[in-house]
C-alpha atoms as a PDB file:
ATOM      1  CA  UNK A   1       0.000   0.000   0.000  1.00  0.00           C
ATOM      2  CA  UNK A   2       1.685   3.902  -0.545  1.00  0.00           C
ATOM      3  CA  UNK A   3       2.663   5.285   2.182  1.00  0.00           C
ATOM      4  CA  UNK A   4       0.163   8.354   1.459  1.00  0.00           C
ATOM      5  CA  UNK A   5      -2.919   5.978   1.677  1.00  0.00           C
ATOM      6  CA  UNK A   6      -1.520   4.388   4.872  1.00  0.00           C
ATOM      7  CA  UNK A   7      -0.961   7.965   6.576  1.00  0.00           C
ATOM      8  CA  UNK A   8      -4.340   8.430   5.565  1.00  0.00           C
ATOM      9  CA  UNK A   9      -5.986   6.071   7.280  1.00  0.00           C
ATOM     10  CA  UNK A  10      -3.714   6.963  10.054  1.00  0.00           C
ATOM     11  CA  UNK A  11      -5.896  10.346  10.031  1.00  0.00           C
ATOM     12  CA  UNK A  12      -9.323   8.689   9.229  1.00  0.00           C
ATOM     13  CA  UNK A  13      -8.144   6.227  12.370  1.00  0.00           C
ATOM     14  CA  UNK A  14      -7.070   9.808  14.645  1.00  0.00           C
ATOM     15  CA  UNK A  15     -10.295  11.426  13.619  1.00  0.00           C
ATOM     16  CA  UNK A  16     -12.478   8.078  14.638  1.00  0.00           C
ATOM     17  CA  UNK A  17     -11.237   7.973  17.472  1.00  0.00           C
ATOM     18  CA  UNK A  18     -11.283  11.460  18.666  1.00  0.00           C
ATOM     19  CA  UNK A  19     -14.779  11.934  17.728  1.00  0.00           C
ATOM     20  CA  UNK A  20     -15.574   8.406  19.944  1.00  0.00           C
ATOM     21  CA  UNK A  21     -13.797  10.373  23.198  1.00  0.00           C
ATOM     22  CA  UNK A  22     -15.095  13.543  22.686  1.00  0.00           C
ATOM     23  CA  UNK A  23     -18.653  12.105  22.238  1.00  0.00           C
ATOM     24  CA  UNK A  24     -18.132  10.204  25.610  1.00  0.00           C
ATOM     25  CA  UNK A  25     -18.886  13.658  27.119  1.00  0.00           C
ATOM     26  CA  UNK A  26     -22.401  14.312  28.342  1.00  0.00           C
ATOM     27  CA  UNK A  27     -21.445  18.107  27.170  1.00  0.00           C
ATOM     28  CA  UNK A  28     -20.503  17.245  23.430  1.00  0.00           C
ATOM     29  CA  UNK A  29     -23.073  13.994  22.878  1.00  0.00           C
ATOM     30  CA  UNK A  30     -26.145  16.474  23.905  1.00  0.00           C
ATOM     31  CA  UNK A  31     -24.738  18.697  21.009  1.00  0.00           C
ATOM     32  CA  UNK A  32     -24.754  15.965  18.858  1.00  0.00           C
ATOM     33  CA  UNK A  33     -27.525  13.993  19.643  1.00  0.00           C
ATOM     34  CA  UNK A  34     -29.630  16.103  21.547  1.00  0.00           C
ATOM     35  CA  UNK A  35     -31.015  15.658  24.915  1.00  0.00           C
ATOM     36  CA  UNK A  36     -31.231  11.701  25.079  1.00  0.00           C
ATOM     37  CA  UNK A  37     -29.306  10.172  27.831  1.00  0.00           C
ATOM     38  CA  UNK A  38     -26.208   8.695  27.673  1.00  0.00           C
ATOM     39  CA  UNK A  39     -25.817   5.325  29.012  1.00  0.00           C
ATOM     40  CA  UNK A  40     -22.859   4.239  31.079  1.00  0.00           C
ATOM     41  CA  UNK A  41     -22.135   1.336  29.233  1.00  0.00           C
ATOM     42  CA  UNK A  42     -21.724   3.694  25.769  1.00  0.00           C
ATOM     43  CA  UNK A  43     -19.661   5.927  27.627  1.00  0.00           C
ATOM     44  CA  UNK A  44     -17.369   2.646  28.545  1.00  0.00           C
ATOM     45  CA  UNK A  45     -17.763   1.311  24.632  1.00  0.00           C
ATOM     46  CA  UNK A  46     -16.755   4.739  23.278  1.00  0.00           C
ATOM     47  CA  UNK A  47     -13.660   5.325  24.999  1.00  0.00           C
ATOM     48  CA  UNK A  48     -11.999   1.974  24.626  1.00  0.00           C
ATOM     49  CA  UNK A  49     -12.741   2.510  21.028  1.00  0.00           C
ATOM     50  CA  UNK A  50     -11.204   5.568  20.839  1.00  0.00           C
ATOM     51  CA  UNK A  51      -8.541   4.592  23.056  1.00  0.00           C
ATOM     52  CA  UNK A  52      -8.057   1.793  20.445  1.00  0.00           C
ATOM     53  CA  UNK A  53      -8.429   3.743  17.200  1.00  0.00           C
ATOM     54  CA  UNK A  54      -5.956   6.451  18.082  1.00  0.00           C
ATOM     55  CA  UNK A  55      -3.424   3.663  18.991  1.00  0.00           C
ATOM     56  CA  UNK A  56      -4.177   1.830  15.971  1.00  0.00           C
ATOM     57  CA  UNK A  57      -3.500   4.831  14.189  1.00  0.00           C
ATOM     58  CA  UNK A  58      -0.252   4.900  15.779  1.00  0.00           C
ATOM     59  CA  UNK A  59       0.612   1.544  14.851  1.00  0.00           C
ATOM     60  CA  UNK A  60      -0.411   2.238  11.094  1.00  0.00           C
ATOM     61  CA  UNK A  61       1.820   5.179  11.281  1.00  0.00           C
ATOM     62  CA  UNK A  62       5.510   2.980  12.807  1.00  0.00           C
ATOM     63  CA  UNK A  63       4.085   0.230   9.944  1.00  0.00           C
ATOM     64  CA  UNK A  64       5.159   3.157   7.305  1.00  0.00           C
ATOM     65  CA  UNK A  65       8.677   5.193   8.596  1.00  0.00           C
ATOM     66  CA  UNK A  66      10.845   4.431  11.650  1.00  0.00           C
ATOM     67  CA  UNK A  67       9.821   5.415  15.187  1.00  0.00           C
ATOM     68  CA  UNK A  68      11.154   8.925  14.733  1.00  0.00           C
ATOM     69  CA  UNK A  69       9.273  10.426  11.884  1.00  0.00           C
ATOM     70  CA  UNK A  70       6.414   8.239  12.598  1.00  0.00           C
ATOM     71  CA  UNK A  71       5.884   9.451  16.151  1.00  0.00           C
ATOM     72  CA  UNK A  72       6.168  12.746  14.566  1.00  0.00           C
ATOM     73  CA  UNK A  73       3.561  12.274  11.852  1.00  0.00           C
ATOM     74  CA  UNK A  74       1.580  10.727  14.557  1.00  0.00           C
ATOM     75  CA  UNK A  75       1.744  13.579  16.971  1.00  0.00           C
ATOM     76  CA  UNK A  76       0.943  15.864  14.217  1.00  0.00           C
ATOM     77  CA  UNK A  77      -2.063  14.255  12.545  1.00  0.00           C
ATOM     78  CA  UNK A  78      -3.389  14.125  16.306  1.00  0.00           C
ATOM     79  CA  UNK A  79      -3.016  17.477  16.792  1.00  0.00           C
ATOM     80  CA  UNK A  80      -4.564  18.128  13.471  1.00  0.00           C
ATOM     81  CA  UNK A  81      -7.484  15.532  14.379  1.00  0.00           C
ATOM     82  CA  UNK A  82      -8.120  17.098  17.495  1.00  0.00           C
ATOM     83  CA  UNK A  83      -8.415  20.629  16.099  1.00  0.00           C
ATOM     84  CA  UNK A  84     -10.903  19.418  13.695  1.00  0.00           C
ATOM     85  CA  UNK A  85     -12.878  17.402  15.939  1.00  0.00           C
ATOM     86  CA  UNK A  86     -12.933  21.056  18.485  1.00  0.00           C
ATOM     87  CA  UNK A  87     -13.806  23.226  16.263  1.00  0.00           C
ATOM     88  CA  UNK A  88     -16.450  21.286  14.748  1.00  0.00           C
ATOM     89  CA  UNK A  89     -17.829  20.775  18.323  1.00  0.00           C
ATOM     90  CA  UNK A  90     -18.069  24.752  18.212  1.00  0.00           C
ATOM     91  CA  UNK A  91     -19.482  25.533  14.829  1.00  0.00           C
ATOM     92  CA  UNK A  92     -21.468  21.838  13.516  1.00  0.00           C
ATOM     93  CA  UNK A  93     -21.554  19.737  16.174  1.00  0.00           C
ATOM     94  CA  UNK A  94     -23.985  17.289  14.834  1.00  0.00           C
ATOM     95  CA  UNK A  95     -21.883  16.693  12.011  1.00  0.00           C
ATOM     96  CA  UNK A  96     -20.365  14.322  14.380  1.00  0.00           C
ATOM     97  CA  UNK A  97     -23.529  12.263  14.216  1.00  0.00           C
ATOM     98  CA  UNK A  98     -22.736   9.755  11.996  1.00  0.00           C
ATOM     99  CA  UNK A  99     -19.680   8.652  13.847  1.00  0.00           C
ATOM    100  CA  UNK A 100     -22.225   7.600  16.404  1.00  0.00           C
ATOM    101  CA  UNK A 101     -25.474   6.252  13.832  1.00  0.00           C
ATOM    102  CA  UNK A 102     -25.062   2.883  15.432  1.00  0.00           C
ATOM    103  CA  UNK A 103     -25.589   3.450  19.210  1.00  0.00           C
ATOM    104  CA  UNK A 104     -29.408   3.544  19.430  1.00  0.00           C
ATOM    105  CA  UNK A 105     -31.629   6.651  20.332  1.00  0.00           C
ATOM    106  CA  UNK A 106     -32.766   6.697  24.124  1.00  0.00           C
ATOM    107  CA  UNK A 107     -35.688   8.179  25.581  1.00  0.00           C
ATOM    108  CA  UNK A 108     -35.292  11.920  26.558  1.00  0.00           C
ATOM    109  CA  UNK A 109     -34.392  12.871  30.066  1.00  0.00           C
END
């Protein structure tokens, strides 16, 4: 596979997972899915997902270059991801949504 393809799904991978932790906040899932609850158990799901996904990403990212560059591709695609995944919190936070179509809707509060 080219390395280009490989560093991006390395970013796909940061922003997945990013958007999983982030949306394990009360705060940032009622801006995304509006005021239905958020169960423990997603809140568990949803950060050892994007626990996993960023450190996938990682892994993608040593499977390309050696440890130097790729930690330092890594570290900036994360920053990257995670200025993406703020400021779309701020301005469209429920195009986040579809990173979350599969947990099912509860009833409101």
């Amino acid at each position: 596979m080219p390395d280009a393809l490989l560093y991006g799904v390395a970013l796909l991978a940061n922003l997945t997972g990013l958007a999983w932790l982030a949306l394990s906040m009360d705060v940032h899932w009622e801006q995304v899915r509006g005021p239905a609850p958020l169960a423990r158990g997603t809140v568990v799901l949803l950060r050892w997902l994007g626990s996993a996904v960023v450190a996938a990403s990682l892994a993608v990212c040593l499977s390309v270059d050696h440890g130097s560059m790729a930690s330092l591709v890594w570290f900036m695609v994360l920053a990257g991801s995670a200025l993406t995944i703020a400021f779309t919190l701020a301005w469209k936070p429920r195009l986040l949504a579809p990173w979350v179509a599969w947990v099912p809707a509860s009833a409101p509060r």
